[in-house]
Protein backbone atom coordinates (compact mmCIF):
# COMPACT_ATOMS: atom_id res chain seq x y z
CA UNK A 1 0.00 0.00 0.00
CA UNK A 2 3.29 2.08 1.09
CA UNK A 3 4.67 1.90 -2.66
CA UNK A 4 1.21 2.64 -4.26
CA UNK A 5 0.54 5.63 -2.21
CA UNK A 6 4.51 6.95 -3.16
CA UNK A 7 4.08 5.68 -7.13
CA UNK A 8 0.38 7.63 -7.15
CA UNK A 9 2.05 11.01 -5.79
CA UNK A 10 5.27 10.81 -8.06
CA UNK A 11 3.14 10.31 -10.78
CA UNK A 12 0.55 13.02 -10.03
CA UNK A 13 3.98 14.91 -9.52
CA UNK A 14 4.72 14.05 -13.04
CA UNK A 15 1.72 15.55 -14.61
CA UNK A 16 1.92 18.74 -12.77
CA UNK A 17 5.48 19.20 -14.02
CA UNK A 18 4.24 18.39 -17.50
CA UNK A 19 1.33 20.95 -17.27
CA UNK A 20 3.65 23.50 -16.21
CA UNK A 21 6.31 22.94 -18.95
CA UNK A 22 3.41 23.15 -21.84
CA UNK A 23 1.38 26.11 -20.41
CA UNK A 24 3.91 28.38 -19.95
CA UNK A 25 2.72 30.74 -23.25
CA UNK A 26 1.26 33.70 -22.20
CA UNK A 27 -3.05 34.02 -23.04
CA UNK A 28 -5.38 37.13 -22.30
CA UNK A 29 -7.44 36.24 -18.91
CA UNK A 30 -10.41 38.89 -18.49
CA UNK A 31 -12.54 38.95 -15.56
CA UNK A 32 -15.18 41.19 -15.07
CA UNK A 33 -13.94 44.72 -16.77
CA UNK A 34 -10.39 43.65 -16.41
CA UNK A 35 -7.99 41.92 -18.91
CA UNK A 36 -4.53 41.14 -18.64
CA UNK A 37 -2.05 38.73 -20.95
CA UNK A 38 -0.86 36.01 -18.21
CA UNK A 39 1.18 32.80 -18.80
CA UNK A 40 -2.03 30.10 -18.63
CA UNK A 41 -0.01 28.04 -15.81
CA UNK A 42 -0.90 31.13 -13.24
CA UNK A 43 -4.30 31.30 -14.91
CA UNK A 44 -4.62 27.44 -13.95
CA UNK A 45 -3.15 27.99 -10.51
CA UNK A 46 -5.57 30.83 -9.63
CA UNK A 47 -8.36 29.28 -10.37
CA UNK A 48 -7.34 25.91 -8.94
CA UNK A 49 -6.65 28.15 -5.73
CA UNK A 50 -9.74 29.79 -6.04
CA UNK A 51 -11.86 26.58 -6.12
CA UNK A 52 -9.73 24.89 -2.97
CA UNK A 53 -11.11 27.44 -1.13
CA UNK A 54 -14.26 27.76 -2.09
CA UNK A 55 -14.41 23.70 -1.51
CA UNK A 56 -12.87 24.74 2.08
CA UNK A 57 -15.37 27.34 2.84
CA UNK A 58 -18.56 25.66 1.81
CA UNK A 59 -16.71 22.26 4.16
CA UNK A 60 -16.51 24.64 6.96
CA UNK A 61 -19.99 26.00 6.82
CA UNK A 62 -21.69 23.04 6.55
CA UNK A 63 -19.51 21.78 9.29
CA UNK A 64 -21.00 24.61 11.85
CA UNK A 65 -24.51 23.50 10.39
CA UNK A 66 -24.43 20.08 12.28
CA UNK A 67 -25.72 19.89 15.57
CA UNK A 68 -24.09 17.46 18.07
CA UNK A 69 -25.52 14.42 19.26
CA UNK A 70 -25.68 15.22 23.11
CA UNK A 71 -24.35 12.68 25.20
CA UNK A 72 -27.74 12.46 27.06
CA UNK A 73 -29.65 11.86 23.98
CA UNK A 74 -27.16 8.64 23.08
CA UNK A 75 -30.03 5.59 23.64
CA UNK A 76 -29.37 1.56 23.40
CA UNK A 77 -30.33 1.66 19.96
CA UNK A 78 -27.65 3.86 18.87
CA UNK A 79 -25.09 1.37 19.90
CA UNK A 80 -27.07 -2.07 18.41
CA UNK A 81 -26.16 -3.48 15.25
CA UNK A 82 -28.35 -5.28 13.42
């Protein structure tokens, strides 16, 4: 499991480097009112940035959502299996 975890991160390794070696020519981004000539690996990195966050965010307030089973409401049946 040890060498499959390390070959599945060198090889995700691997394609990053690749991406970043081929998108390295610069393309217009425009957002909004704004437009600027960037290389497309920082265009990619923003928005990959960008999403994490958004994915973190959204985890965290659902998170806060959740109420907490209260020990005192823990009955039998929560423990029985089937």
């Amino acid at each position: 499991m040890r060498r499959m975890k390390l070959a599945l991160i060198l090889g995700l390794s691997l394609a990053l480097v690749l991406v970043v070696v081929q998108n390295t020519s610069p393309i217009e981004g425009r957002f909004l009112w704004f437009s600027a000539e960037v290389p497309a690996i920082l265009l990619l990195v923003l928005t990959t940035t960008g999403g994490f966050i958004l994915g973190l965010l959204v985890a965290i307030f659902y998170q806060r959502e959740k109420k907490p089973v209260a020990p005192s409401e823990y009955t039998e049946r929560t423990y029985r299996t089937p």
